[in-house]
Protein backbone atom coordinates (compact mmCIF):
# COMPACT_ATOMS: atom_id res chain seq x y z
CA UNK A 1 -12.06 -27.82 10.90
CA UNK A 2 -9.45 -25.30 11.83
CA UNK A 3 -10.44 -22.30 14.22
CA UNK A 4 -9.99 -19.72 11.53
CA UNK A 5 -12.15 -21.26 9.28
CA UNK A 6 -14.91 -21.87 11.57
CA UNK A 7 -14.42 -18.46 12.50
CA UNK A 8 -15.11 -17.00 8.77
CA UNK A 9 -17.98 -19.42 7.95
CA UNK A 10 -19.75 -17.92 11.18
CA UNK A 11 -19.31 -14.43 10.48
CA UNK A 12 -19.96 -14.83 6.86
CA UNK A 13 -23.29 -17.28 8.08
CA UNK A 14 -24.81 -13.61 9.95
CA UNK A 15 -23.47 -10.97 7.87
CA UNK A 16 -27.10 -10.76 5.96
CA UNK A 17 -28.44 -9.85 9.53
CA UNK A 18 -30.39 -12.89 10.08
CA UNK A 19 -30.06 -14.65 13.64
CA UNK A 20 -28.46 -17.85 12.95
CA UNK A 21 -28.84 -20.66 16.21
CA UNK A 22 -25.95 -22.45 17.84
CA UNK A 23 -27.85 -25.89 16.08
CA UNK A 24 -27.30 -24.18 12.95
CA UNK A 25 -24.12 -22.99 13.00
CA UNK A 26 -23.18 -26.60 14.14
CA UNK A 27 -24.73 -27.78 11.00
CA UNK A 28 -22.71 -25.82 8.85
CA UNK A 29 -19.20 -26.03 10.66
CA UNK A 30 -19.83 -29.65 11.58
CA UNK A 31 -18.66 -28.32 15.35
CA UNK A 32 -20.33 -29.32 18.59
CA UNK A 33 -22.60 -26.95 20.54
CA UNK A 34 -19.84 -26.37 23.00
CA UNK A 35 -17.00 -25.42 20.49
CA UNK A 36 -19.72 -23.18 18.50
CA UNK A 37 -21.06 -21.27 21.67
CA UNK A 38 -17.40 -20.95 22.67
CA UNK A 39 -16.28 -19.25 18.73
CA UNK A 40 -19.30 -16.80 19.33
CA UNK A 41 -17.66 -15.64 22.60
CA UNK A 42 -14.65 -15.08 21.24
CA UNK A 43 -16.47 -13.34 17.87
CA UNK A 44 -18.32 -11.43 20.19
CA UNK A 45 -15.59 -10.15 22.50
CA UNK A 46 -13.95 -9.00 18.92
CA UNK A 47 -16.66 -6.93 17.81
CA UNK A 48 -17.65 -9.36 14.98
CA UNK A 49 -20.84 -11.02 15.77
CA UNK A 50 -23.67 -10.27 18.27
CA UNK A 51 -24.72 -12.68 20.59
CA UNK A 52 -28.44 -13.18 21.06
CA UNK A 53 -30.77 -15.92 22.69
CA UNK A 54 -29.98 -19.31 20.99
CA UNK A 55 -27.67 -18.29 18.52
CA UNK A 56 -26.10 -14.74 17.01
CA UNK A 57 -26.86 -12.12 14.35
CA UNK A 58 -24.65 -9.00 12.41
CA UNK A 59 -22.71 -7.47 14.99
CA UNK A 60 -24.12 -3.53 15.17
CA UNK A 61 -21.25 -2.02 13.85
CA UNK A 62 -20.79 -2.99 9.64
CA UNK A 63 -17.98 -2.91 7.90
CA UNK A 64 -15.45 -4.46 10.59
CA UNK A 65 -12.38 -6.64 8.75
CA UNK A 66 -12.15 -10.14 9.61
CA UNK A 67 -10.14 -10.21 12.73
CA UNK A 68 -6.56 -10.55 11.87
CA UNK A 69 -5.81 -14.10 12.68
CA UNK A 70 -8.83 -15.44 10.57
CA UNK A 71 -7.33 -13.27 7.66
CA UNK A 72 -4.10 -14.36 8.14
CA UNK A 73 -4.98 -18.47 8.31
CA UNK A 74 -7.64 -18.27 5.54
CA UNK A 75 -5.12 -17.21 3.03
CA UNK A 76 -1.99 -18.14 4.13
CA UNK A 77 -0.39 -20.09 1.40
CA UNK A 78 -0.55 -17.61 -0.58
CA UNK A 79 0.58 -14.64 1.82
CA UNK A 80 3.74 -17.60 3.04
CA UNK A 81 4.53 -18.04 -1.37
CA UNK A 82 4.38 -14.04 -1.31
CA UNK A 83 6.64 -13.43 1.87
CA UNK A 84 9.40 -16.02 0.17
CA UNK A 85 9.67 -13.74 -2.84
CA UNK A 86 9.74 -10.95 -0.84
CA UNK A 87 12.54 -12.50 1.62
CA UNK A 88 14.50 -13.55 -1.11
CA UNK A 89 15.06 -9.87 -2.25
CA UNK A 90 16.42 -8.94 1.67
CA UNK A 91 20.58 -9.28 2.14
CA UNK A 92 22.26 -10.14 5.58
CA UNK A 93 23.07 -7.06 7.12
CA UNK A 94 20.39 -4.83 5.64
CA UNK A 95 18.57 -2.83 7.79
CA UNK A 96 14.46 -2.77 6.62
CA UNK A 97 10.70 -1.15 7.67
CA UNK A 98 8.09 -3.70 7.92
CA UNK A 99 4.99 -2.73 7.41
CA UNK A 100 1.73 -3.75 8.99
CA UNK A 101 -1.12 -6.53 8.18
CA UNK A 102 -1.32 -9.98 7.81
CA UNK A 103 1.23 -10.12 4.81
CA UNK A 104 4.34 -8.29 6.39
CA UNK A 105 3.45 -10.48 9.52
CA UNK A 106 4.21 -13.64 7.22
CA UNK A 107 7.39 -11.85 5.67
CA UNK A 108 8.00 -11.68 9.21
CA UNK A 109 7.65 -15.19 9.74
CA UNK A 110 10.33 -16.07 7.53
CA UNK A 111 12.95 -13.82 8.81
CA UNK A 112 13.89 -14.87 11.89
CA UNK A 113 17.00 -15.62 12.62
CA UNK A 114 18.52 -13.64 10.04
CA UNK A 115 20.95 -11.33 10.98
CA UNK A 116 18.97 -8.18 10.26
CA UNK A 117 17.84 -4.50 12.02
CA UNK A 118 14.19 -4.23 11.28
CA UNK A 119 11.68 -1.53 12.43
CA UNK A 120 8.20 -2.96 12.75
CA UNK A 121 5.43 -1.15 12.50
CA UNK A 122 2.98 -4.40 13.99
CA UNK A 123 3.50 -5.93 17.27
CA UNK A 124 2.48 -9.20 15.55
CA UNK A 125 5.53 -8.56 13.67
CA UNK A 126 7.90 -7.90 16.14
CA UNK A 127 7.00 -10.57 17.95
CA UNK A 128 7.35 -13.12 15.64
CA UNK A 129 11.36 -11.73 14.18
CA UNK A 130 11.98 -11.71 18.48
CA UNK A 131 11.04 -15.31 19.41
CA UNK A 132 15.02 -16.30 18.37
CA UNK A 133 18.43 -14.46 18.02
CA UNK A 134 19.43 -13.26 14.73
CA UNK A 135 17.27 -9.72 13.98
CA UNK A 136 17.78 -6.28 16.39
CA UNK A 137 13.83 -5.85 16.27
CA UNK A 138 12.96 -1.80 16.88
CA UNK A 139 9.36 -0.84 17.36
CA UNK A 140 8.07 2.92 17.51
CA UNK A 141 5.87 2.84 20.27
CA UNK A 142 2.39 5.12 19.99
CA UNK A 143 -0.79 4.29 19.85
CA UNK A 144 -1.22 0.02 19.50
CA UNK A 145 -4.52 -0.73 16.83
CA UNK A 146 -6.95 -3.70 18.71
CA UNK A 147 -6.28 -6.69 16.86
CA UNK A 148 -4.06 -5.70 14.06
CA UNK A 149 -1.58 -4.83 16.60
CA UNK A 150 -0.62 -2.09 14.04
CA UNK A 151 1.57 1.26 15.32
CA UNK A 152 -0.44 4.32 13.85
CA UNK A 153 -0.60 7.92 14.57
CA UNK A 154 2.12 10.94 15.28
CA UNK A 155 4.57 8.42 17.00
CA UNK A 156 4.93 6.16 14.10
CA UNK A 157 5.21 8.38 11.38
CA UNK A 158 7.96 10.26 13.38
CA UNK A 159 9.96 6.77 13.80
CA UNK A 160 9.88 6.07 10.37
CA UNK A 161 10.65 9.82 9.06
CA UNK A 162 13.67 9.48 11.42
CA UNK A 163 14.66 6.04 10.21
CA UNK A 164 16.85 5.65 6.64
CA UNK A 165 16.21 2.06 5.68
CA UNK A 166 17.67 -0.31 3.01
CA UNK A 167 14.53 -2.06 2.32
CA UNK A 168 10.87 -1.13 3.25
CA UNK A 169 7.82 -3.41 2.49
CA UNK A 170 4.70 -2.58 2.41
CA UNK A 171 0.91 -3.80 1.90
CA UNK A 172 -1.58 -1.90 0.39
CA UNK A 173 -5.51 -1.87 0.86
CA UNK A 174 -5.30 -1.39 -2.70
CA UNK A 175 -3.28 -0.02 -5.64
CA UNK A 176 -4.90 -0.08 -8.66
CA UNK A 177 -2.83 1.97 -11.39
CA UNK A 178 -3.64 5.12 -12.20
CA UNK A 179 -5.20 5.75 -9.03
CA UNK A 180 -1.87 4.89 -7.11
CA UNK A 181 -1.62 3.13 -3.80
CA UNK A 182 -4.35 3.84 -1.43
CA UNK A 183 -5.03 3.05 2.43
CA UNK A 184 -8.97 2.62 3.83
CA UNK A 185 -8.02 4.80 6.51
CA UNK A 186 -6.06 8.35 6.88
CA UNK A 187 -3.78 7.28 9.42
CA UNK A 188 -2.29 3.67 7.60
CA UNK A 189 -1.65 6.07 5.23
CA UNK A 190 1.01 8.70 6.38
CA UNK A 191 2.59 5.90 8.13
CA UNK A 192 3.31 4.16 4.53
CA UNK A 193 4.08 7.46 3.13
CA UNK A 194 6.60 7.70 5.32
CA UNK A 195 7.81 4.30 4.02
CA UNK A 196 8.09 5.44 0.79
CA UNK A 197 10.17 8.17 2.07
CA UNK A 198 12.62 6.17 4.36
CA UNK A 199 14.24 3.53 1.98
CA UNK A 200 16.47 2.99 -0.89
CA UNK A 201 14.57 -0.03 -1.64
CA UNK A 202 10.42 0.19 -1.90
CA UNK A 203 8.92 -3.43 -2.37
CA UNK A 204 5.20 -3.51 -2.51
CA UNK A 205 3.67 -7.10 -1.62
CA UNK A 206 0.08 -7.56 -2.40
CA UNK A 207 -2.07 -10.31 -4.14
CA UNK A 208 -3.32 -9.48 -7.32
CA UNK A 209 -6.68 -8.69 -6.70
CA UNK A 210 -5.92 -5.71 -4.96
CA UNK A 211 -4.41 -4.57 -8.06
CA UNK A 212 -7.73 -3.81 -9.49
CA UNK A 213 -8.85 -1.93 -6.23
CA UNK A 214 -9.29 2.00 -5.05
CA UNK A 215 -9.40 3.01 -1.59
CA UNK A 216 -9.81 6.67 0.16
CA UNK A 217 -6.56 7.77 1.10
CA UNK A 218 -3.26 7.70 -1.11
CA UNK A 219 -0.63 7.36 -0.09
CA UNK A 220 1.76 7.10 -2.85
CA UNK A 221 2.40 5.65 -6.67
CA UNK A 222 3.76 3.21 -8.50
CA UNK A 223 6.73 5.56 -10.05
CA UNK A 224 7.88 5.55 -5.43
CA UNK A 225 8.14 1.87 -5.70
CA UNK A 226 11.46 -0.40 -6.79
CA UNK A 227 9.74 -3.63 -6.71
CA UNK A 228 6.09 -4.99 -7.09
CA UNK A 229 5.69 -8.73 -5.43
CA UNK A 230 2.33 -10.22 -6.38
CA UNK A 231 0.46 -13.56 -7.82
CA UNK A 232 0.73 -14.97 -10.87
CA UNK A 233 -2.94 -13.99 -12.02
CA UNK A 234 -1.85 -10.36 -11.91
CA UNK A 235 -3.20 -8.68 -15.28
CA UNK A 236 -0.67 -8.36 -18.14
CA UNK A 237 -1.99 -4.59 -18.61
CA UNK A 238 -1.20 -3.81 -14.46
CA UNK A 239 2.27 -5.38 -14.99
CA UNK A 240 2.98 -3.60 -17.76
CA UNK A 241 1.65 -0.31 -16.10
CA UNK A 242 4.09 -0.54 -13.08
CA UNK A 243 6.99 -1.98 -15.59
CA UNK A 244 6.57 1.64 -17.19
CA UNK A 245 7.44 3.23 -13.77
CA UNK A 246 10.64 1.19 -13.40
CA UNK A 247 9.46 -1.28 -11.17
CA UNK A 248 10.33 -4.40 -10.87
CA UNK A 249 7.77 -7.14 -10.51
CA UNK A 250 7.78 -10.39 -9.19
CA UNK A 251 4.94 -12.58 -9.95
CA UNK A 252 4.80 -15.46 -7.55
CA UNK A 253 2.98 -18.75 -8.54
CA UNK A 254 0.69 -19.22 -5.54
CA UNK A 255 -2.51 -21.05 -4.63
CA UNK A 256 -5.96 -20.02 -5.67
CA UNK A 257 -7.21 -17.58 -3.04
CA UNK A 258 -10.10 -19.48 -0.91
CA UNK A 259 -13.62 -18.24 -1.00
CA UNK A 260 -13.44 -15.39 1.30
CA UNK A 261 -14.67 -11.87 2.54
CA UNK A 262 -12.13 -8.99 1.50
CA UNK A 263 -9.81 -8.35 4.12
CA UNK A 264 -8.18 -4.40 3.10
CA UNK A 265 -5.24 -3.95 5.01
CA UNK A 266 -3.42 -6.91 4.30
């Protein structure tokens, strides 16, 4: 069983709060005692899970996301069918803003090489479009998110406000219509209103679900966006309520998400 996986049975096994032993957790993974002990470590070191005698239980703190590489792996045939569409929308030459999350990182992914100017607002990102020649990779610097790897606060906004892009992308915790798109947190969102602001082209990539969604903060609507990329389960009433802004929307045939724990931000 892959890392990731192992990873989100564990933390889903003690998210009632009940202490869950090393013998059970083996159980359910199908791991040995030595790769389960060592997952709890590494669960416990990110916040996720607290250790106890014999096994582990809820980590103190609720209402953590999955840590990003668990989000990313769990889902990723359908965040890798996404990123294609979205890549397949980007000319040679252009110059873009990549957003944060798990999504962008895969859009990421799969433009390397090209021969590109991108600002990324992840380090996950800009480490994946630097590992070969092809894309001038510009970061803002600021304050670094644990995990995520995500650039938030004055710094970023003020890189992306000076920035004018061809093409940003952006995630969204959520952006149900008629609510708009909304961010879980204040800060995710001025940096993607900034987005909004700094590009001739706006392309929103998010999985359908999310669609149906409201978070706290807004940080735009659909009428700021050019292009909506999302699955093919995507309502016909949510289509046609973005169509009715002028955006264009792509909806990607793509695997049925797995049975998983939200993961806003992505």
């Amino acid at each position: 069983m892959q890392r990731s996986l192992r990873h989100r049975m564990i933390i889903r096994a003690v998210a009632t709060g009940a202490t869950v032993t090393v013998e059970g957790l083996c159980q359910l993974t199908g791991a040995a005692p030595i790769t389960v002990r060592r997952d709890l470590a590494e669960l416990a070191e990110l916040g996720m899970v607290r250790r106890v005698r014999g096994g582990a239980t809820r980590a103190e703190l609720r209402g953590s996301a999955m840590p990003f590489s668990v989000r990313f792996e769990s889902d990723r045939a359908r965040k890798d069918a996404l990123a294609s569409a979205v890549v397949g929308l980007v000319e040679d030459g252009q110059s873009l803003v990549l957003d944060n999350g798990t999504t962008c990182y895969a859009v990421a992914r799969q433009l390397v090489g090209r021969p590109l100017t991108v600002l990324a607002l992840s380090l996950h990102a800009a480490a994946a479009l630097a590992t070969r020649p092809g894309v001038r990779v510009v970061v803002p610097g600021g304050l670094v998110e644990n995990d995520t790897l995500a650039f938030t606060g004055h710094d970023a906004v003020r890189a992306v406000q000076d920035t004018h892009a061809d093409l940003a992308v952006l995630g969204a915790c959520s952006a149900q219509p008629g609510f708009g798109l909304t961010s879980t947190t204040y800060e995710d969102a001025q940096v993607k209103r900034a987005c909004l602001a700094a590009a001739a082209q706006r392309v929103l990539v998010t999985t359908a679900d999310k669609l149906a969604r409201t978070s706290t903060f807004r940080f735009g609507t659909p009428a700021d966006l050019t292009h909506l990329v999302t699955t093919d389960d995507v309502a016909d009433d949510v289509v046609t309520a973005f169509e009715a802004e002028g955006v264009a929307v792509l909806a990607v045939a793509a695997p049925a998400a797995p049975d998983a724990p939200d993961a806003p931000g992505d």
